[in-house]
C-alpha atoms as a PDB file:
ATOM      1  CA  UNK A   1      29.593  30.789 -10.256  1.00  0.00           C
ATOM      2  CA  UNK A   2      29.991  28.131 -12.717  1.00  0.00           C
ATOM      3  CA  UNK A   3      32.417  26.093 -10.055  1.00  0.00           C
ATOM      4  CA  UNK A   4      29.866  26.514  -7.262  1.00  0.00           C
ATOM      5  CA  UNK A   5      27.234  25.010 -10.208  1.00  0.00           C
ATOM      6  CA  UNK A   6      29.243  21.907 -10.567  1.00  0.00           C
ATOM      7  CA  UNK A   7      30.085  21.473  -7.384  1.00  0.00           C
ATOM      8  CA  UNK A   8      26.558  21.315  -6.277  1.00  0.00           C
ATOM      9  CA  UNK A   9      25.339  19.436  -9.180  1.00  0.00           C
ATOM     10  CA  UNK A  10      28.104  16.554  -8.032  1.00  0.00           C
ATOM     11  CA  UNK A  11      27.014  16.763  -4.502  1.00  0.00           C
ATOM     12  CA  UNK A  12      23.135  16.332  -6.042  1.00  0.00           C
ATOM     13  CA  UNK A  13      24.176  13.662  -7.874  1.00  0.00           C
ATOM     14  CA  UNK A  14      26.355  11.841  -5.446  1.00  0.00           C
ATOM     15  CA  UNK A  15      22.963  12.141  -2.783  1.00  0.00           C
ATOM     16  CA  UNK A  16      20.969  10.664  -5.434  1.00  0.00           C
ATOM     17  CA  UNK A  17      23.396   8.088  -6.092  1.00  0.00           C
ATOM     18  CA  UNK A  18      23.414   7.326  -2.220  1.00  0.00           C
ATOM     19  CA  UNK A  19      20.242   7.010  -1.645  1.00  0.00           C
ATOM     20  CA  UNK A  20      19.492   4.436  -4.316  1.00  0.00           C
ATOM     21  CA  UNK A  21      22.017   2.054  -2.780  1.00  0.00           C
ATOM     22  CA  UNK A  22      20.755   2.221   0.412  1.00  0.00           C
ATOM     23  CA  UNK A  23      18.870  -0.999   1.255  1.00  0.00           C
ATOM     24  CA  UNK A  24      17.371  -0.927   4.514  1.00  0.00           C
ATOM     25  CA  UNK A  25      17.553  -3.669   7.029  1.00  0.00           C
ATOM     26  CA  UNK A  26      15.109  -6.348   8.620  1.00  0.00           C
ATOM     27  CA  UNK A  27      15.218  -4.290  11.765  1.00  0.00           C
ATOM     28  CA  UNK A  28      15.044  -0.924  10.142  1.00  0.00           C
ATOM     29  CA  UNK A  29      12.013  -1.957   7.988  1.00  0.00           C
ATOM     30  CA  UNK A  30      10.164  -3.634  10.868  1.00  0.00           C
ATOM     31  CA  UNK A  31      10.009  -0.067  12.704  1.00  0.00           C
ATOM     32  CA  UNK A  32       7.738   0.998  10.103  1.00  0.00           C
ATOM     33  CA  UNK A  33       5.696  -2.078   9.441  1.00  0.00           C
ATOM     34  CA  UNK A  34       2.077  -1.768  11.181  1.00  0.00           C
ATOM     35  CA  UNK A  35       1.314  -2.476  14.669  1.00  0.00           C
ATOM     36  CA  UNK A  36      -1.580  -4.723  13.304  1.00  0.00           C
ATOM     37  CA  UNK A  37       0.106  -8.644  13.254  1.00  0.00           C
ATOM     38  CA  UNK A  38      -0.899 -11.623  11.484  1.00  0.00           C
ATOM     39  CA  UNK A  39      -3.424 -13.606  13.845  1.00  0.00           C
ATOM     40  CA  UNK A  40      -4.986  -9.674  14.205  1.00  0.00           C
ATOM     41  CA  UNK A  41      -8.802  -9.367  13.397  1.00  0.00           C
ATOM     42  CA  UNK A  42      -8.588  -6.568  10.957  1.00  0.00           C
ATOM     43  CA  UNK A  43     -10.334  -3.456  11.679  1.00  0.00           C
ATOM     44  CA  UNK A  44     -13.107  -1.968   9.329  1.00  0.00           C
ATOM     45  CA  UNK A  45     -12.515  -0.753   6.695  1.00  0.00           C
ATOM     46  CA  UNK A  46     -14.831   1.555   4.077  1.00  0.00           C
ATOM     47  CA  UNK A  47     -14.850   4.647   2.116  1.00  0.00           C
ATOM     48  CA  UNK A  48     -16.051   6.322  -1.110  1.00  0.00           C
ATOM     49  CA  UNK A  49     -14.671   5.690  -4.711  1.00  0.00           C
ATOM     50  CA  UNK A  50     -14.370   8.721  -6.941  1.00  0.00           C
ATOM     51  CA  UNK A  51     -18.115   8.102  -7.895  1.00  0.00           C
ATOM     52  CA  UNK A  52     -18.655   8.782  -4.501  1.00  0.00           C
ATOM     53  CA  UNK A  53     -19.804   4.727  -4.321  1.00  0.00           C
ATOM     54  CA  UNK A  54     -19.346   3.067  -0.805  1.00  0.00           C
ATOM     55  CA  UNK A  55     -17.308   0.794  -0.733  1.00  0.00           C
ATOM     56  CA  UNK A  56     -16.960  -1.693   2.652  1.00  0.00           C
ATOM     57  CA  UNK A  57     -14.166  -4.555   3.186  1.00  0.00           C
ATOM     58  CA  UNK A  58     -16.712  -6.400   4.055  1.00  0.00           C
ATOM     59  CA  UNK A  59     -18.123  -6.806   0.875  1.00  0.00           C
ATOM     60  CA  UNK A  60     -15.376  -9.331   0.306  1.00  0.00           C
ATOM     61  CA  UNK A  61     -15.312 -11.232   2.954  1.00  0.00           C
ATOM     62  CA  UNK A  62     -15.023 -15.037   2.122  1.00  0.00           C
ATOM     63  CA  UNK A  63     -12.138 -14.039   0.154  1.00  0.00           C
ATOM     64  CA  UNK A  64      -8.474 -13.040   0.344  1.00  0.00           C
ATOM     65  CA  UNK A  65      -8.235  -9.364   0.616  1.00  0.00           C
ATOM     66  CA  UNK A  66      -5.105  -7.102  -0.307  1.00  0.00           C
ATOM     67  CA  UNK A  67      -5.374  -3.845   1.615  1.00  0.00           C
ATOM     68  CA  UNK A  68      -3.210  -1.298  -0.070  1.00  0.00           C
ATOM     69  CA  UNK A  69      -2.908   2.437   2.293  1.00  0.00           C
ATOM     70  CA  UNK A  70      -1.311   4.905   0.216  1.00  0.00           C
ATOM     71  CA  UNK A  71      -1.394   8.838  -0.988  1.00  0.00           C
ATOM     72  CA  UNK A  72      -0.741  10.914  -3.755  1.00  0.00           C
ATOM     73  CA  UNK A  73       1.809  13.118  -1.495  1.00  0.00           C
ATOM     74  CA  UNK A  74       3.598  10.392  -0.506  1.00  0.00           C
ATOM     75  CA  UNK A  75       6.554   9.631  -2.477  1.00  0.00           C
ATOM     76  CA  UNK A  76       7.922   6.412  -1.232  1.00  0.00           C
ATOM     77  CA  UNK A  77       3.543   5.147  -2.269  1.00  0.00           C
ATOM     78  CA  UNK A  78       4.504   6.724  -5.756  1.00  0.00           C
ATOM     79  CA  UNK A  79       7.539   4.892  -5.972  1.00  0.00           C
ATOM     80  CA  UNK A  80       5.666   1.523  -5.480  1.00  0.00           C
ATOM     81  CA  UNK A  81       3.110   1.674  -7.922  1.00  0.00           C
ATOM     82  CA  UNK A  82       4.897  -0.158 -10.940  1.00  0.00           C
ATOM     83  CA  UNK A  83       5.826  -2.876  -8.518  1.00  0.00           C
ATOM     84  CA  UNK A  84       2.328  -3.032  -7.232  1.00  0.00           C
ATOM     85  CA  UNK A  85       0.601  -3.074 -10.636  1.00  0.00           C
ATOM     86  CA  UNK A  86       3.178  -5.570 -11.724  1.00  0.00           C
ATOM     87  CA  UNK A  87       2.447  -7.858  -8.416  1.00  0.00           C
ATOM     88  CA  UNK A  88      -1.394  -7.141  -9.109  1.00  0.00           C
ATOM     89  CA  UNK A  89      -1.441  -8.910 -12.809  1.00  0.00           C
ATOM     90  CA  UNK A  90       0.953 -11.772 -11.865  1.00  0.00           C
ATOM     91  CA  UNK A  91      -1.203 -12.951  -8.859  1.00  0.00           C
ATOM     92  CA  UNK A  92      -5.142 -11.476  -9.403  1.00  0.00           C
ATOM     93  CA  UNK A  93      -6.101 -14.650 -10.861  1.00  0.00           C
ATOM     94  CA  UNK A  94      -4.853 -17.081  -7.648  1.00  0.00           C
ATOM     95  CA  UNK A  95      -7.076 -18.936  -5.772  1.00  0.00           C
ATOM     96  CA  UNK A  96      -4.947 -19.467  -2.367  1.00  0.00           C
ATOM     97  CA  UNK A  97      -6.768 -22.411  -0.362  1.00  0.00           C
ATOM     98  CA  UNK A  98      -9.456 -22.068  -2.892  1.00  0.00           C
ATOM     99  CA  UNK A  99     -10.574 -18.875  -1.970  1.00  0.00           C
ATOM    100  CA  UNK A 100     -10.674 -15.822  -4.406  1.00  0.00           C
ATOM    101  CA  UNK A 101      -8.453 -12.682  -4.001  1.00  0.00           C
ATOM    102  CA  UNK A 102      -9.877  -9.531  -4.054  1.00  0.00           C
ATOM    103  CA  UNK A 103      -7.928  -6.038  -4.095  1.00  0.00           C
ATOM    104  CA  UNK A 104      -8.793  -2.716  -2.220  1.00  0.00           C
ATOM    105  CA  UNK A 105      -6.563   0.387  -2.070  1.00  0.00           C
ATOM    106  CA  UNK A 106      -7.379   3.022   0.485  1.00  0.00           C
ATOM    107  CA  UNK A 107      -6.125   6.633   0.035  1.00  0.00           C
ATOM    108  CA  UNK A 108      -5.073   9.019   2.690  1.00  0.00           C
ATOM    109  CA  UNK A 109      -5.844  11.642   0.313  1.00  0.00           C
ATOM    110  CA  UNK A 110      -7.331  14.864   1.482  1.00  0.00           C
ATOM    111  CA  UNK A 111      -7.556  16.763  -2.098  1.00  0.00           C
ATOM    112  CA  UNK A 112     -10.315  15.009  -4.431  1.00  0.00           C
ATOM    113  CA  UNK A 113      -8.505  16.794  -7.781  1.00  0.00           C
ATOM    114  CA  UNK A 114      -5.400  15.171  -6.297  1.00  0.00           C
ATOM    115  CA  UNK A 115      -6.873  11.895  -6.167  1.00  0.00           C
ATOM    116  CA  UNK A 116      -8.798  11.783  -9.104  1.00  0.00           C
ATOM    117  CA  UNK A 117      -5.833  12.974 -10.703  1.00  0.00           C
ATOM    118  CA  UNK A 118      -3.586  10.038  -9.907  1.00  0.00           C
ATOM    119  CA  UNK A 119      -6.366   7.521 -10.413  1.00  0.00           C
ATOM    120  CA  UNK A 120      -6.822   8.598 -14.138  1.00  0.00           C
ATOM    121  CA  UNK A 121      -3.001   8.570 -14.769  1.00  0.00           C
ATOM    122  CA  UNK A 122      -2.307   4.953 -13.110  1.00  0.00           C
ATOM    123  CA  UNK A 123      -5.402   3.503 -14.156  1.00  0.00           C
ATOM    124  CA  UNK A 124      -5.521   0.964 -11.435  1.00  0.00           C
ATOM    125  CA  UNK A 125      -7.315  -2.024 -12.093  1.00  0.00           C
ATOM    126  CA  UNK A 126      -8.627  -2.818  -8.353  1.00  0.00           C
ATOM    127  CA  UNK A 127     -10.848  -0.728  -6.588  1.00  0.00           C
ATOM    128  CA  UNK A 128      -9.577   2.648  -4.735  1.00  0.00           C
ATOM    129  CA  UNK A 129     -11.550   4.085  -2.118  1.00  0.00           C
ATOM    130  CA  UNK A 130     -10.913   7.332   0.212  1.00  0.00           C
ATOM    131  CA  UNK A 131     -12.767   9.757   2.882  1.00  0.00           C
ATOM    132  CA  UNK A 132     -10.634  12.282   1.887  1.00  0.00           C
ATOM    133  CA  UNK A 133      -8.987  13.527   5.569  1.00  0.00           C
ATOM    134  CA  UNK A 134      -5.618  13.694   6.256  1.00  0.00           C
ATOM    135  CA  UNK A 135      -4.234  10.765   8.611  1.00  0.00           C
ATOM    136  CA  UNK A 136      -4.840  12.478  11.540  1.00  0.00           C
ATOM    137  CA  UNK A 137      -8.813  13.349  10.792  1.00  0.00           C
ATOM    138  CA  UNK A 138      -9.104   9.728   9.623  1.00  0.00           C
ATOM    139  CA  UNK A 139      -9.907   7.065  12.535  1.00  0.00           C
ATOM    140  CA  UNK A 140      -8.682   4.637   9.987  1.00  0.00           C
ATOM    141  CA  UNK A 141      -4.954   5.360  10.092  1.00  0.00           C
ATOM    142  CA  UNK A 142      -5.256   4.903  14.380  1.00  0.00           C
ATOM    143  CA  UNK A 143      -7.637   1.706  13.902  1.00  0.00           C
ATOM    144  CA  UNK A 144      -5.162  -0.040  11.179  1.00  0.00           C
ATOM    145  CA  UNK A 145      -2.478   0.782  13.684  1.00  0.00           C
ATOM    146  CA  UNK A 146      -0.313   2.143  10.748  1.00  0.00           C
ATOM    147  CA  UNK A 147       3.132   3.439  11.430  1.00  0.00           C
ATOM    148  CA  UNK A 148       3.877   4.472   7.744  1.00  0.00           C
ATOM    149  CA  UNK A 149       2.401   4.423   4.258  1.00  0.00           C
ATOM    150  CA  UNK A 150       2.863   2.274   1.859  1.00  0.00           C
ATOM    151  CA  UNK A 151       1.020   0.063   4.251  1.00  0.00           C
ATOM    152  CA  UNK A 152      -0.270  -3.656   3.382  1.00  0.00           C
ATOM    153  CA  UNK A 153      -1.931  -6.147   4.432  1.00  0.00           C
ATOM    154  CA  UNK A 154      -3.233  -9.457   3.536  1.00  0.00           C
ATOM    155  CA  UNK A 155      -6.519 -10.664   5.354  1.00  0.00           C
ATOM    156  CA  UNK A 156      -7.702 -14.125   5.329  1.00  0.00           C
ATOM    157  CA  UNK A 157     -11.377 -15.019   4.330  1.00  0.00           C
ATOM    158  CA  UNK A 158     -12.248 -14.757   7.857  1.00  0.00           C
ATOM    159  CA  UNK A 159     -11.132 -11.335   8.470  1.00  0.00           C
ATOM    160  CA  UNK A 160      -7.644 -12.069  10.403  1.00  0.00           C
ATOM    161  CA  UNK A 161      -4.208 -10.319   9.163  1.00  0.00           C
ATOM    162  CA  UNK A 162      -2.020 -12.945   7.508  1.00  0.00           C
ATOM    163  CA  UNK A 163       0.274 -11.041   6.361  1.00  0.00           C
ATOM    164  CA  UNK A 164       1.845  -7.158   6.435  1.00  0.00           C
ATOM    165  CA  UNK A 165       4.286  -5.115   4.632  1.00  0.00           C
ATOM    166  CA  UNK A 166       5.643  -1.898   3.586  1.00  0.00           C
ATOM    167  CA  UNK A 167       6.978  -2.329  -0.032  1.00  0.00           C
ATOM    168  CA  UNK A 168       5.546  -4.513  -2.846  1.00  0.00           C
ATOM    169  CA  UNK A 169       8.182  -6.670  -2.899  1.00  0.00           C
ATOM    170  CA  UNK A 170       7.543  -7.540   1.062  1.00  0.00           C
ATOM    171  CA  UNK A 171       3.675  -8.227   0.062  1.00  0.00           C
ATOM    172  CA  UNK A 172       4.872 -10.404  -2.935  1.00  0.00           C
ATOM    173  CA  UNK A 173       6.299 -12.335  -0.022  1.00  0.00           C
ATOM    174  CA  UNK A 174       3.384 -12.622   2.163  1.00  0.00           C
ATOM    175  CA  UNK A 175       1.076 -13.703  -0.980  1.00  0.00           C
ATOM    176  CA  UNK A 176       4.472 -16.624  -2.094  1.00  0.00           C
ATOM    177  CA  UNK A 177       3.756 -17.786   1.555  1.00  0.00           C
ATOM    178  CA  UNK A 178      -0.240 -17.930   1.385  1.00  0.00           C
ATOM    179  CA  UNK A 179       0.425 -20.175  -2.164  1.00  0.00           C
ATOM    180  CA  UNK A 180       3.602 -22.268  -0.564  1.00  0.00           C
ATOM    181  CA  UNK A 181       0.535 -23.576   2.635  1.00  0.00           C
ATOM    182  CA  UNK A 182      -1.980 -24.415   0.986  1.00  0.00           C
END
């Protein structure tokens, strides 16, 4: 018993060890990115906060928005947070082409304890917003032509896509290019 104990602990940790090496390439990341391109009009966008508060992208227009679709039960969204937050607080206060940049996360959340749940622990500092429905009772998911989640985008003042990604890293990149053209 104790043999077969070891022997799966080392095949447990050698999986682990596996998967955290594995870095995904340009062509396997771009299967997951959106369908939604830069030089897209992005779709609407609204939903509740946990006050139950609408809140509508187009609130911000006239700015830079960061869309940010994620879930509690998704574990590869989980995994991003730190980077996100991190990304969030070195870039919330730039101005690219003058223009302000405003935050919004949307949650494919379906459970409002869930939710609520995750938003107390992370304490985000940019504004969340849900309908609570799963993906498939949510128009959104079809009309942001999303093929995964994390999912995000960056939308110009006049409501076009500039810019998708999956990970934060990716949307660091797509904010370094808005700054590097101005």
């Amino acid at each position: 018993m104790k043999t077969l104990l070891t022997s799966l602990f080392l095949a447990l940790a050698f999986t682990a060890s596996a998967q955290d090496k594995f870095v995904p390439t340009a062509e396997e990341l771009a299967k997951y990115l959106p369908a939604l391109k830069a030089g897209d009009k992005a779709p609407a966008l609204s939903g509740k906060d946990t006050l139950g508060i609408v809140i509508d992208m187009a609130q911000y227009k006239g700015s830079y928005i960061v869309v940010d679709f994620w879930a509690t039960w998704c574990g590869d969204c989980r995994r991003e947070i730190p980077a996100l937050k991190a990304l969030y607080e070195e870039v919330k206060d730039m101005r690219p082409n003058g223009y302000d940049m405003q935050w919004l996360s949307f949650s494919f959340d379906f459970q409002p304890v869930a939710w609520k749940n995750m938003l107390r622990k992370e304490r985000f500092p940019w504004p969340q917003i849900s309908n609570l429905k799963k993906t498939r009772e949510d128009p959104t998911f079809k009309n942001w032509q999303l093929n995964w989640i994390p999912a995000f985008f960056v939308i110009d003042p006049d409501g076009v896509v500039c810019g998708t990604a999956i990970t934060a890293d990716g949307l660091r990149k797509e904010i370094e290019r808005l700054v590097t053209f101005e």
